[in-house]
C-alpha atoms as a PDB file:
ATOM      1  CA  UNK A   1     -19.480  50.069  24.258  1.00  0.00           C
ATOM      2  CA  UNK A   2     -22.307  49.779  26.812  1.00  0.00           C
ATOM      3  CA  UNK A   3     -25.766  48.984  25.347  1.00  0.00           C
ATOM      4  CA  UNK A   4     -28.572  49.802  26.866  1.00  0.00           C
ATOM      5  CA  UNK A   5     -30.877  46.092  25.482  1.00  0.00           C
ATOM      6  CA  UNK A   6     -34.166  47.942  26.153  1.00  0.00           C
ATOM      7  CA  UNK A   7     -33.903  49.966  22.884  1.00  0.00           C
ATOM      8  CA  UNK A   8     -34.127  46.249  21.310  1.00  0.00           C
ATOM      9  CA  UNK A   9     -37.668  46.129  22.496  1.00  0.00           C
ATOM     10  CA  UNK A  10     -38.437  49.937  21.617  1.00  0.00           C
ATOM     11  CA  UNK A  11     -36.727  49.205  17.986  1.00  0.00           C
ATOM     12  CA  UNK A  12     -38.916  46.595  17.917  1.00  0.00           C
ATOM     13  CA  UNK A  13     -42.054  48.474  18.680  1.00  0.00           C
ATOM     14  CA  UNK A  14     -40.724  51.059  16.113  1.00  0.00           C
ATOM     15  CA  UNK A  15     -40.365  48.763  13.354  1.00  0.00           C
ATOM     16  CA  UNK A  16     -43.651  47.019  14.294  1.00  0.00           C
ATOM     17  CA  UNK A  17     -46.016  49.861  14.653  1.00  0.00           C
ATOM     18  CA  UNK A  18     -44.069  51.973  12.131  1.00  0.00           C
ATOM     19  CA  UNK A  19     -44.881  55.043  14.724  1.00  0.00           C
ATOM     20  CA  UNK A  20     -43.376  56.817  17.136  1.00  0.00           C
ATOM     21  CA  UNK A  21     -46.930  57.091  19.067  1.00  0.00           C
ATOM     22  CA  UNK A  22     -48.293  53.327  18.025  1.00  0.00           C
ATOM     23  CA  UNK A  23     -44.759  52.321  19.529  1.00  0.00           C
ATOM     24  CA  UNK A  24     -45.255  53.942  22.637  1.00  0.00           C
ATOM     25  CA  UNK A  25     -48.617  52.889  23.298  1.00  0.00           C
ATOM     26  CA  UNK A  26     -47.960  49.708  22.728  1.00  0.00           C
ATOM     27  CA  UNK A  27     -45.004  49.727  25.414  1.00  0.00           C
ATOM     28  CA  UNK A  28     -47.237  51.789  27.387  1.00  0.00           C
ATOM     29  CA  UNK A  29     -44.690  55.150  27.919  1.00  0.00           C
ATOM     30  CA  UNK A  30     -45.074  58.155  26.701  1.00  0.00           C
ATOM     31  CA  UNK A  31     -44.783  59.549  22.882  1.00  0.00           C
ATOM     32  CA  UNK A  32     -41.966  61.704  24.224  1.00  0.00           C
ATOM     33  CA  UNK A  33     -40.200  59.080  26.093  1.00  0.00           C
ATOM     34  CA  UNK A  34     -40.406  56.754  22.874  1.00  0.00           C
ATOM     35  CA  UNK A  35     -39.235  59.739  20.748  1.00  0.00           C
ATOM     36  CA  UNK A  36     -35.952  60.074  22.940  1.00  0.00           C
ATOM     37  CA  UNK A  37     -35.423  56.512  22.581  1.00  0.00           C
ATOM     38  CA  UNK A  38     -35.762  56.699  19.261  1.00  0.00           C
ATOM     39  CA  UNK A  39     -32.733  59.646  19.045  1.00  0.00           C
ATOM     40  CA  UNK A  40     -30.862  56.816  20.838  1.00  0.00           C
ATOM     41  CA  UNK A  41     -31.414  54.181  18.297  1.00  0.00           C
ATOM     42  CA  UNK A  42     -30.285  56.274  15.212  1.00  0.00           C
ATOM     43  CA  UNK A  43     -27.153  57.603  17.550  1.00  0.00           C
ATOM     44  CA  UNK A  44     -26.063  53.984  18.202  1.00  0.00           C
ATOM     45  CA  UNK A  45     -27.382  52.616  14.509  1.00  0.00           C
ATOM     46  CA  UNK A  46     -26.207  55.646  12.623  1.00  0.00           C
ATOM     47  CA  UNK A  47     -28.869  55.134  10.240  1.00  0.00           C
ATOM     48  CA  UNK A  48     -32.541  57.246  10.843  1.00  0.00           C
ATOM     49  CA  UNK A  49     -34.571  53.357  10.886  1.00  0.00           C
ATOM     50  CA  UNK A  50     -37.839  55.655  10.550  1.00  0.00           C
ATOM     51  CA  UNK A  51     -38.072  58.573   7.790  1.00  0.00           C
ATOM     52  CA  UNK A  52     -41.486  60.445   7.453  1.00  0.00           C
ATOM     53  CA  UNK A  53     -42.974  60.432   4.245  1.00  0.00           C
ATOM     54  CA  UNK A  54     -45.671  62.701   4.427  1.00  0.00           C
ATOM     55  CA  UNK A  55     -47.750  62.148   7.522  1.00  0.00           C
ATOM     56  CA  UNK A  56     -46.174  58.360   7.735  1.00  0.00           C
ATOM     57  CA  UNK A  57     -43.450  57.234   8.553  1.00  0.00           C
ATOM     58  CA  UNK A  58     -41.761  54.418   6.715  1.00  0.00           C
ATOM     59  CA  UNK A  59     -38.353  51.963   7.426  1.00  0.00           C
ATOM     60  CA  UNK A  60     -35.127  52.919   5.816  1.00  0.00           C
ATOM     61  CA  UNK A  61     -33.697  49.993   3.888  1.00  0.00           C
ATOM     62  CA  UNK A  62     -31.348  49.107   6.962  1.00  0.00           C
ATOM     63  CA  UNK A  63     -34.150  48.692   9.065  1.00  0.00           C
ATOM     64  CA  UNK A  64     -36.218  46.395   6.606  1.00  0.00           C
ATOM     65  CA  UNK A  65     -33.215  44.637   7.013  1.00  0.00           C
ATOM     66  CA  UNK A  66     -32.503  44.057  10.624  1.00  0.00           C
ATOM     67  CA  UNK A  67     -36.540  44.208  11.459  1.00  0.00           C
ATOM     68  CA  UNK A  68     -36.636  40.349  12.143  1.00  0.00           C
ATOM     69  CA  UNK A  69     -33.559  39.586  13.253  1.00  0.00           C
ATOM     70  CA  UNK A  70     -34.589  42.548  16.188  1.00  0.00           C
ATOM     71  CA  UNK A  71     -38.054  40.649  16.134  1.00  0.00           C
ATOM     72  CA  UNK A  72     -36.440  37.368  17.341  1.00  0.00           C
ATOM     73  CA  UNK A  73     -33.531  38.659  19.446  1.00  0.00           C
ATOM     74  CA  UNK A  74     -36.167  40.358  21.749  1.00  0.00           C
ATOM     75  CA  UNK A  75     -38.727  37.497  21.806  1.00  0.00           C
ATOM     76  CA  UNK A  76     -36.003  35.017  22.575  1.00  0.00           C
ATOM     77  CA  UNK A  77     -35.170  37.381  25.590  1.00  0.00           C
ATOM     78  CA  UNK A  78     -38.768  37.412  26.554  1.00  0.00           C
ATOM     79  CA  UNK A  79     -39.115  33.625  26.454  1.00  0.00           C
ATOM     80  CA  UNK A  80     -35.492  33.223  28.521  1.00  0.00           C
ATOM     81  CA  UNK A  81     -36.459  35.644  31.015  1.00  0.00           C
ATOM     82  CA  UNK A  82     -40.703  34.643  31.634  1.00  0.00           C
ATOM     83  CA  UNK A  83     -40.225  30.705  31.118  1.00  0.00           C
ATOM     84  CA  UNK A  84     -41.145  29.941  34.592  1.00  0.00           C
ATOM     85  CA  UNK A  85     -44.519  32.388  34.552  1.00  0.00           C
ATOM     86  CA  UNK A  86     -48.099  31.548  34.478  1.00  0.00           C
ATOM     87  CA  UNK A  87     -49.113  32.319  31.230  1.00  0.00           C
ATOM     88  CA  UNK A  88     -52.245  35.032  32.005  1.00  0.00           C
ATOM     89  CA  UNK A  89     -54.186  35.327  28.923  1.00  0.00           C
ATOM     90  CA  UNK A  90     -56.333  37.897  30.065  1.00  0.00           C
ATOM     91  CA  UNK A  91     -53.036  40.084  29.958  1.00  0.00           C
ATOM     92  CA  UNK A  92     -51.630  38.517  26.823  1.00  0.00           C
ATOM     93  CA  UNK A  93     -50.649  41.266  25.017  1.00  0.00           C
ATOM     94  CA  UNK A  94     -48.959  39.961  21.423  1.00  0.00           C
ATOM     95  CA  UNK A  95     -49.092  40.162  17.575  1.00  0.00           C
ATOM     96  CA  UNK A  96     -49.707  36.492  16.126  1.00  0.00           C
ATOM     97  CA  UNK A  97     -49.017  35.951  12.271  1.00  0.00           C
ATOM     98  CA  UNK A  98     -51.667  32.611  11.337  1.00  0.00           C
ATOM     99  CA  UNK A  99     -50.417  31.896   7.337  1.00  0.00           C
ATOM    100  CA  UNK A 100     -53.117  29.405   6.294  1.00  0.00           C
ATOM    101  CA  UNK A 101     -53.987  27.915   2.784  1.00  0.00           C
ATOM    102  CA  UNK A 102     -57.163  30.479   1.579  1.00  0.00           C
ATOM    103  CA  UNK A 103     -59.933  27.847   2.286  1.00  0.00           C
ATOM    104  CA  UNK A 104     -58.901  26.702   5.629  1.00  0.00           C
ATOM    105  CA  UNK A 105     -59.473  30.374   6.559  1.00  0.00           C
ATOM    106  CA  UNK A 106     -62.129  30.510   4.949  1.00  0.00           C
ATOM    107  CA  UNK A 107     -63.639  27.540   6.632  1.00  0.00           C
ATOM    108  CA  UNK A 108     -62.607  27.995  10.555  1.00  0.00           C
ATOM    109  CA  UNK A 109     -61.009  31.791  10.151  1.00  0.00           C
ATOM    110  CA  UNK A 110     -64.163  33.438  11.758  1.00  0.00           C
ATOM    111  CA  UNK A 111     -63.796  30.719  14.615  1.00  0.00           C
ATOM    112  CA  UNK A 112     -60.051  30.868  15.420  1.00  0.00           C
ATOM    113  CA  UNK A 113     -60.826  34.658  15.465  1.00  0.00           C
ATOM    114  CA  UNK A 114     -63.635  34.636  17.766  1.00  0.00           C
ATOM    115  CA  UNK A 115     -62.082  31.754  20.230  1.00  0.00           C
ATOM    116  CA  UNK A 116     -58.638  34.241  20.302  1.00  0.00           C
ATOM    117  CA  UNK A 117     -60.409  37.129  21.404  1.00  0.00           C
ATOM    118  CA  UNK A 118     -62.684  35.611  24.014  1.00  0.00           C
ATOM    119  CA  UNK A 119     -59.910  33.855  25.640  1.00  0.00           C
ATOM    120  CA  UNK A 120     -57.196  36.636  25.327  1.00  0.00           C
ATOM    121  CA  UNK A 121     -58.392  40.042  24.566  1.00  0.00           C
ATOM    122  CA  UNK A 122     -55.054  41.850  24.345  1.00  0.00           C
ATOM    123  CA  UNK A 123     -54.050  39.413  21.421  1.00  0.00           C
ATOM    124  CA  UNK A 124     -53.720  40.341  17.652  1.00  0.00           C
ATOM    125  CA  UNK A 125     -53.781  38.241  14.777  1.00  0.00           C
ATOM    126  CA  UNK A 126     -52.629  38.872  11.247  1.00  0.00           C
ATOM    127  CA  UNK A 127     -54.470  36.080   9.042  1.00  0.00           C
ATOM    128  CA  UNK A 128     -51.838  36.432   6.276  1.00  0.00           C
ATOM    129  CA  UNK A 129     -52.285  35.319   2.551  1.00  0.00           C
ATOM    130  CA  UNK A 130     -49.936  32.171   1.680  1.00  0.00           C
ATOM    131  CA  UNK A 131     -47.955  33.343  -0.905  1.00  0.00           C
ATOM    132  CA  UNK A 132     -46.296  30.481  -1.347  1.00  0.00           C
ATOM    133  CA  UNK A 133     -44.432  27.602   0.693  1.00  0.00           C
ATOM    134  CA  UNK A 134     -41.390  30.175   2.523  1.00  0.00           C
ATOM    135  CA  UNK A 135     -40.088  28.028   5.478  1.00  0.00           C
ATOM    136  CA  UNK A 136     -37.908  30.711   5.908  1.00  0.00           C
ATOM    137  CA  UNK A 137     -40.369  33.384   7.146  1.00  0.00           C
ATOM    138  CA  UNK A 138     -41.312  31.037   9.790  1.00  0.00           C
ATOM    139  CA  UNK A 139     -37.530  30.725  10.869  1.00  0.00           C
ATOM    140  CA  UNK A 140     -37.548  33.978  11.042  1.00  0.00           C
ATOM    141  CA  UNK A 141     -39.883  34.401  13.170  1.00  0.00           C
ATOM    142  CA  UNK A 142     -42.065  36.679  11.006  1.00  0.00           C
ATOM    143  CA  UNK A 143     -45.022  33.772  10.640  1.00  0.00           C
ATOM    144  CA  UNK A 144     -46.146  31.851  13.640  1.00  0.00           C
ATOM    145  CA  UNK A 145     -48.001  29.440  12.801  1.00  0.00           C
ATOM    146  CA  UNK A 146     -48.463  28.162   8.937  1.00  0.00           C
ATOM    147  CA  UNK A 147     -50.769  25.172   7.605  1.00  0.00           C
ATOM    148  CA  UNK A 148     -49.774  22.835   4.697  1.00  0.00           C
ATOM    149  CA  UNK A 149     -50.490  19.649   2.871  1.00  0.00           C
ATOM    150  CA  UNK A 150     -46.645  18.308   3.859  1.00  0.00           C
ATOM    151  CA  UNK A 151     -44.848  17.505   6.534  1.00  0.00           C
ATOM    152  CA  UNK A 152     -41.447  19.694   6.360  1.00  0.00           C
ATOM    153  CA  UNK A 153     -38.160  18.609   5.651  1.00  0.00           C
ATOM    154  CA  UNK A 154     -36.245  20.942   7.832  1.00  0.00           C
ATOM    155  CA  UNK A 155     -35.205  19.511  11.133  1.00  0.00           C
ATOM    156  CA  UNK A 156     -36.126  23.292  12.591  1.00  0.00           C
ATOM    157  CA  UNK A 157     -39.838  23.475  12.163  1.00  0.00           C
ATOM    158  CA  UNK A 158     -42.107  22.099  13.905  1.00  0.00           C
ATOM    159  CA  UNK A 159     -45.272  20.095  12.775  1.00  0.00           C
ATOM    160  CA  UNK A 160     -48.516  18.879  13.840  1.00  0.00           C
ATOM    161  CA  UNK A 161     -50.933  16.633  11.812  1.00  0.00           C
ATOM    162  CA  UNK A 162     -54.950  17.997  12.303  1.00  0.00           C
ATOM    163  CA  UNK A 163     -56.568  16.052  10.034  1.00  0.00           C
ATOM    164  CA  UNK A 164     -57.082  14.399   6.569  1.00  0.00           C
ATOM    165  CA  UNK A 165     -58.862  15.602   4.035  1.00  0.00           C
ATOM    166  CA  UNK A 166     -60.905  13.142   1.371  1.00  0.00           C
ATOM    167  CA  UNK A 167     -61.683  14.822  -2.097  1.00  0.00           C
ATOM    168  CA  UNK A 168     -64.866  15.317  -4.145  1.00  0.00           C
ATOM    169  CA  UNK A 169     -66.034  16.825  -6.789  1.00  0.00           C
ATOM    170  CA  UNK A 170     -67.845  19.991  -6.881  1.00  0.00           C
ATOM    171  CA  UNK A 171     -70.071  20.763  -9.558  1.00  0.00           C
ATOM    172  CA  UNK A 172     -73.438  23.688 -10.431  1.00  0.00           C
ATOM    173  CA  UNK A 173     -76.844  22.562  -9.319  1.00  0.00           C
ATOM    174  CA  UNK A 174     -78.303  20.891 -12.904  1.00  0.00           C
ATOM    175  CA  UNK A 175     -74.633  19.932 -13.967  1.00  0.00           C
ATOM    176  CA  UNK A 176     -74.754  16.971 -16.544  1.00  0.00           C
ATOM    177  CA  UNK A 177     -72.769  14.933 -14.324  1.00  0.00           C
ATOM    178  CA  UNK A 178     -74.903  14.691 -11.348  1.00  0.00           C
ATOM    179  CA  UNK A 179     -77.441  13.037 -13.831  1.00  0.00           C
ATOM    180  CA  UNK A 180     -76.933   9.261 -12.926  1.00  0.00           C
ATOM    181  CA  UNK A 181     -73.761   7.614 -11.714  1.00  0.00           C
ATOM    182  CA  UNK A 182     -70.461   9.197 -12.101  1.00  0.00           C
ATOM    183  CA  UNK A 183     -68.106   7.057 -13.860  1.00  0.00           C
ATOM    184  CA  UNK A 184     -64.467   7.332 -14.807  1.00  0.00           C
ATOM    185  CA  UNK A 185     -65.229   8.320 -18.472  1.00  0.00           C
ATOM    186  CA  UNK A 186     -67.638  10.675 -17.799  1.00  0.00           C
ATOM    187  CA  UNK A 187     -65.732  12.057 -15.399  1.00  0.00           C
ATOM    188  CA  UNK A 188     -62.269  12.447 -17.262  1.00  0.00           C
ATOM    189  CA  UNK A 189     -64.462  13.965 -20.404  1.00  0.00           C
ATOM    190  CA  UNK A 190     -65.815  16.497 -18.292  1.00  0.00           C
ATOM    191  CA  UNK A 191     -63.905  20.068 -18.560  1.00  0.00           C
ATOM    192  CA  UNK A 192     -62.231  20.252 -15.413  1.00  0.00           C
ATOM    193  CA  UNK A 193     -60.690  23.432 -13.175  1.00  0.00           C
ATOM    194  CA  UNK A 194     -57.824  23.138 -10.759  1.00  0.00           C
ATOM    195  CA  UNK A 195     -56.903  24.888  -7.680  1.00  0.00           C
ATOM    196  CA  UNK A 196     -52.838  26.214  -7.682  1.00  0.00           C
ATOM    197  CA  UNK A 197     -51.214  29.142  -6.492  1.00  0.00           C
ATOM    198  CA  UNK A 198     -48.577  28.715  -8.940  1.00  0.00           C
ATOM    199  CA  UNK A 199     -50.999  27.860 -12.300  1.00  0.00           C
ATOM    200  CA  UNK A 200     -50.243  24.955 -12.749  1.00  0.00           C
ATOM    201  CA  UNK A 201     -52.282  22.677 -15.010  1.00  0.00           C
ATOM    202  CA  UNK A 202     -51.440  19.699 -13.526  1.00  0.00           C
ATOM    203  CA  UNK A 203     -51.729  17.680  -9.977  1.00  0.00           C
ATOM    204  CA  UNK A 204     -52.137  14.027  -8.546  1.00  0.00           C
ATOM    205  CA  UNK A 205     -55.120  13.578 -10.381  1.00  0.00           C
ATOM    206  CA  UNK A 206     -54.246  13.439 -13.758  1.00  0.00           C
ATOM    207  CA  UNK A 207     -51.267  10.441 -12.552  1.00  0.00           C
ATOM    208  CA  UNK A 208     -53.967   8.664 -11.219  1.00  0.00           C
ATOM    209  CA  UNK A 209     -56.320   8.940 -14.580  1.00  0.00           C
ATOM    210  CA  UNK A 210     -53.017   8.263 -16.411  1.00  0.00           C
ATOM    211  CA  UNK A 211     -52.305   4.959 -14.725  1.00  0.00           C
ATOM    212  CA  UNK A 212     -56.382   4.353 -15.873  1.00  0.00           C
ATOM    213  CA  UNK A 213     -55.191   5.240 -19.820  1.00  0.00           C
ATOM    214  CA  UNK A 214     -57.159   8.514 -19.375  1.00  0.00           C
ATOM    215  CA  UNK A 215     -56.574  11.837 -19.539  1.00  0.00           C
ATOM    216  CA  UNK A 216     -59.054  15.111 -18.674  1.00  0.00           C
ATOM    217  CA  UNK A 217     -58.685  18.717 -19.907  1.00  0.00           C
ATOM    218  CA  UNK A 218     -58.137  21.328 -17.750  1.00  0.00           C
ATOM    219  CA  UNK A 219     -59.465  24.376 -18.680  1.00  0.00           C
ATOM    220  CA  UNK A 220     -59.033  26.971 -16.348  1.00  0.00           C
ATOM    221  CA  UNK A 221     -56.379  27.657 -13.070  1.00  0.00           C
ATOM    222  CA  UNK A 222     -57.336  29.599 -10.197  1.00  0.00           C
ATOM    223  CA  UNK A 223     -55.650  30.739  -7.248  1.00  0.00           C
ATOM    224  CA  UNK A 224     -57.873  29.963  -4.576  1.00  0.00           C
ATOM    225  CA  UNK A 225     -60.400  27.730  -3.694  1.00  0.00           C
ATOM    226  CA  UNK A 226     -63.254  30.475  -3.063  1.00  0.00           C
ATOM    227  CA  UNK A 227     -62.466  31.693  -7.164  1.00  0.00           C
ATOM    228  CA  UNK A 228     -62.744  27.895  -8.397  1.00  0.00           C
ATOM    229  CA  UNK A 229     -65.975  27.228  -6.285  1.00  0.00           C
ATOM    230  CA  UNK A 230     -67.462  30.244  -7.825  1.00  0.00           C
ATOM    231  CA  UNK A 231     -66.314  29.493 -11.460  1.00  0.00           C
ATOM    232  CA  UNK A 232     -68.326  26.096 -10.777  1.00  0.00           C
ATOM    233  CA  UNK A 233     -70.931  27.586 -10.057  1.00  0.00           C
ATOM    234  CA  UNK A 234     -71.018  30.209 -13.123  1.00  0.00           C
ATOM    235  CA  UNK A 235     -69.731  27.484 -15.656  1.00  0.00           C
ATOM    236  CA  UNK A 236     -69.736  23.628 -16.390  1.00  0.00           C
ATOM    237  CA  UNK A 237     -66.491  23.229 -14.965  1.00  0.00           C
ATOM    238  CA  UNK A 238     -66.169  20.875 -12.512  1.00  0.00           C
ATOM    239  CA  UNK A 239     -63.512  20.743  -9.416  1.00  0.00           C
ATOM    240  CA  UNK A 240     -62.386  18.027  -7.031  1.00  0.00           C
ATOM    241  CA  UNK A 241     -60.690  19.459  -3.989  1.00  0.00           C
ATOM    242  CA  UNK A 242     -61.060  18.668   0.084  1.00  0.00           C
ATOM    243  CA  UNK A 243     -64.268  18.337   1.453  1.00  0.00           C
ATOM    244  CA  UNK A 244     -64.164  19.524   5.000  1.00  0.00           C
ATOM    245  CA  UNK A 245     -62.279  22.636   4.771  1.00  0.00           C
ATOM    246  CA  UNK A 246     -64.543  23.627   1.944  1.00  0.00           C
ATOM    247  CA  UNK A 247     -67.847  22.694   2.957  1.00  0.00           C
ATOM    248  CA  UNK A 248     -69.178  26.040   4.421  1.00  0.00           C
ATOM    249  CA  UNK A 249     -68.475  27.900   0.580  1.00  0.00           C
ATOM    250  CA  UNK A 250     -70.273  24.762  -1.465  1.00  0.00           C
ATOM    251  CA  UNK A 251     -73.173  25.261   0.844  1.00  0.00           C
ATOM    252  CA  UNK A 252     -73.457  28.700   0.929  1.00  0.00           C
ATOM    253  CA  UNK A 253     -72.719  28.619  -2.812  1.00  0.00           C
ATOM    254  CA  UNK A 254     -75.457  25.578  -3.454  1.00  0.00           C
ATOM    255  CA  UNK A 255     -73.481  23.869  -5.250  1.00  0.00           C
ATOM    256  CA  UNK A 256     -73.711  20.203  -5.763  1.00  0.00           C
ATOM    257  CA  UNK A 257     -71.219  17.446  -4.365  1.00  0.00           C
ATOM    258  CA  UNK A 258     -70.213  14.015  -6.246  1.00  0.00           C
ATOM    259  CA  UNK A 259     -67.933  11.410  -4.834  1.00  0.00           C
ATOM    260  CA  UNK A 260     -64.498  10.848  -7.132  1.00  0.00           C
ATOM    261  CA  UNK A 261     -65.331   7.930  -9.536  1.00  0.00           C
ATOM    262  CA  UNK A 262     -61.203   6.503  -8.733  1.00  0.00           C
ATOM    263  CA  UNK A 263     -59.926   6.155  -5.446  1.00  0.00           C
ATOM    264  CA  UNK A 264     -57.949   9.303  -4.296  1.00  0.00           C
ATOM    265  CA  UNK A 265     -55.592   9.484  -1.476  1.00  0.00           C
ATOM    266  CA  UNK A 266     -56.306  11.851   1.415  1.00  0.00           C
ATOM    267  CA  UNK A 267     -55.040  14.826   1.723  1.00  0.00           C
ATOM    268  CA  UNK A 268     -53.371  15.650   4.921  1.00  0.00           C
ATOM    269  CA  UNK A 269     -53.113  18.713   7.136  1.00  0.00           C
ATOM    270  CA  UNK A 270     -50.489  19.947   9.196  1.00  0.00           C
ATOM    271  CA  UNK A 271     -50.001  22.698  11.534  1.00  0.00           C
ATOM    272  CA  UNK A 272     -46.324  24.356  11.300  1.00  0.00           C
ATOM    273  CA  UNK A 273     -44.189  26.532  13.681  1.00  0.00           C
ATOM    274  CA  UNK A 274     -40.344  27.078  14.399  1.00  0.00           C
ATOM    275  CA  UNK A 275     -38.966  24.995  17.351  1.00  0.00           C
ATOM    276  CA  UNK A 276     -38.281  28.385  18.873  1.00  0.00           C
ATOM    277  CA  UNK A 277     -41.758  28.316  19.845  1.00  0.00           C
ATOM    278  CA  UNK A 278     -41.565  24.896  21.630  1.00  0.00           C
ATOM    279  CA  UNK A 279     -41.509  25.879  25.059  1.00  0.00           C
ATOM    280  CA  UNK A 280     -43.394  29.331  24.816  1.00  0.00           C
ATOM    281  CA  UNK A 281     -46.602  29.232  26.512  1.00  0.00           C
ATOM    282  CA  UNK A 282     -48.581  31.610  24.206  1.00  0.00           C
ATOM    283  CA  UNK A 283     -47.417  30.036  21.511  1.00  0.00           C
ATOM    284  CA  UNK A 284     -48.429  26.500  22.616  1.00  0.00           C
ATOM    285  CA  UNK A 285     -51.945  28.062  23.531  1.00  0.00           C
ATOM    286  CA  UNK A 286     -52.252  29.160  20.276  1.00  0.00           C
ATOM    287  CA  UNK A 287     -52.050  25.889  18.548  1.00  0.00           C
ATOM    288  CA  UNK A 288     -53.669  24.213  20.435  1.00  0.00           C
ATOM    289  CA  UNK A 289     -56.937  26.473  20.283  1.00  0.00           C
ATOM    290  CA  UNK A 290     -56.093  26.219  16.264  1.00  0.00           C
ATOM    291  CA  UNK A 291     -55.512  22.607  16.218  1.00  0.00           C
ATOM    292  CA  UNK A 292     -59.066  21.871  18.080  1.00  0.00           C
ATOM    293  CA  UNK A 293     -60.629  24.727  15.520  1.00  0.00           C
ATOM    294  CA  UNK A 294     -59.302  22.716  12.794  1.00  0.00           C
ATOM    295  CA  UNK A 295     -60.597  19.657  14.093  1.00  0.00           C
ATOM    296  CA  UNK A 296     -63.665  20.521  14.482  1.00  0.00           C
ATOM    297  CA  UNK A 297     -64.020  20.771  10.432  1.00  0.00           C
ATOM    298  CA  UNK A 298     -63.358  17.050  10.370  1.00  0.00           C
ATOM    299  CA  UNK A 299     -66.428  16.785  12.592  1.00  0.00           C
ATOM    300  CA  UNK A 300     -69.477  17.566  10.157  1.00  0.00           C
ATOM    301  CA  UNK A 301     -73.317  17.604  10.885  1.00  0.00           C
ATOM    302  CA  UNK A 302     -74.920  14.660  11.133  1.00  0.00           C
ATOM    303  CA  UNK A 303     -76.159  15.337   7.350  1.00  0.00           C
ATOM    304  CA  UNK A 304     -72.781  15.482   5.824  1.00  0.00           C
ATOM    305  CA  UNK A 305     -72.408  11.980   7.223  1.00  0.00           C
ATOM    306  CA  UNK A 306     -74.262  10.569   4.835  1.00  0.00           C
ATOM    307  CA  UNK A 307     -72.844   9.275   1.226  1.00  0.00           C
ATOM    308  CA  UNK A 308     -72.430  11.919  -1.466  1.00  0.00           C
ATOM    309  CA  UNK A 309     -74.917  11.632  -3.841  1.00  0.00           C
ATOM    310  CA  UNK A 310     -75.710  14.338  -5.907  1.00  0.00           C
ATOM    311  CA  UNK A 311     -75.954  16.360  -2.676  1.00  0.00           C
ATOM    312  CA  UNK A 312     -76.145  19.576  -2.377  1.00  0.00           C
ATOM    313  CA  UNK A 313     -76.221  22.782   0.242  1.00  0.00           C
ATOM    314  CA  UNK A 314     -79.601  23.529  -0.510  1.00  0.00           C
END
């Protein structure tokens, strides 16, 4: 059987743009041209890989299916065949998937954003939601680049420490606890509110308050930083999380900022990508613009240099 391996790339297009026009125009040929090609596709497939539904069109079931394993075969092809090229990022023309934990895009989002366009105006990203640590998505090509507290295990990914994090405590302006000093008891009697995407009621803290003979009471669970900074503000709930990457939403929210009355560890951050992506140029450039965005949280204002104490953005 003879294969014509450019219907990879218009399959890909397809199952990307979900459109017989978005596919074309981003493989700049014709809606007609694309529509042939797609006849092709089903006639080799024997499945239909886009039904309309309405005025959309959606993915049968086998091409959810075979969507990233396409994804990958054709940019493996693209990296084989343009590894000796000058990467021009004025023509850069490419979807990137950034998967970062809700307050690191909250914190240097807007930047990463900003620095990607001005730099390469043909690229796209998608700043996804993290659902939840999936290693596999980045094997599979379907996230590019991921951030986490953890260096991974698997011998296939890729990882880059930014920075580390210390913790404080983030409280309302007036909040009985930034009346005097902070101690251990006050602190573990206060009603505390913790940060998980998976609700749970527990992290490090409460080991290192155990080791003390103490114990606090968490009330609440949130799923993101942005909620629990907001509860803290409505509430007397109090919340110790990492400074830099959510220092922009305690100022903006004016709320205050105490140091941890135990000594915490740091919390780390790492950049993650498949080794696929080793030795392809865009991908590298991407990175590294994120890694020095990233950095530059660690690098506050000369004010935030100064000891916590009872600070606050206001």
């Amino acid at each position: 059987m003879q294969l014509d391996l450019n219907l990879l790339t218009a399959l890909d297009a397809l199952l990307e743009e979900g459109s017989v026009a978005g596919a074309a125009a981003r493989l700049h040929v014709t809606a007609p041209a694309m529509s042939r090609s797609l006849g092709r596709i089903r006639k080799v497939t024997g499945d239909q890989i886009l039904v309309r539904t309405g005025r959309s069109m959606v993915p049968t079931t086998r091409a959810l299916a075979m969507r990233a394993e396409v994804h990958a075969l054709v940019q493996q092809a693209h990296h084989l065949l343009s590894a000796q090229q000058e990467l021009d990022l004025a023509a850069l023309d490419r979807v990137f998937t950034v998967r970062w934990h809700d307050a690191l895009t909250a914190a240097c989002g807007t930047a990463l954003t900003t620095a990607v366009h001005h730099q390469a105006p043909g690229v796209r990203l998608r700043l996804s939601a993290e659902p939840g640590s999936d290693d596999a998505e980045l094997r599979r090509g379907e996230v590019d680049l991921e951030s986490s507290s953890s260096a991974p295990t698997l011998p296939d990914i890729r990882h880059r420490l930014v920075g580390k994090d210390r913790l404080i405590v983030a409280t309302r302006p007036g909040h009985p606890l930034t009346a005097g000093p902070l101690t251990l008891e006050r602190y573990a009697a206060a009603e505390h509110l913790t940060v998980s995407r998976r609700g749970s009621l527990r992290d490090p803290i409460d080991d290192a308050l155990t080791t003390r003979g103490l114990h606090r009471r968490v009330v609440a669970v949130g799923p993101t930083a942005a909620f629990a900074l907001q509860l803290a503000l409505d509430t007397d709930l109090i919340v110790t999380l990492p400074d830099a990457v959510t220092r922009t939403a305690r100022e903006q929210l004016g709320l205050a900022t105490l140091p941890p009355p135990l000594p915490l560890p740091d919390v780390p951050l790492y950049l993650l990508w498949h080794q696929r992506y080793d030795n392809d140029r865009a991908h590298t450039w991407l990175r590294d613009l994120a890694t020095e965005t990233v950095q530059a949280l660690f690098t506050p204002p000369a004010a935030s240099q100064l000891p916590l104490t009872n600070r606050t953005g206001k």
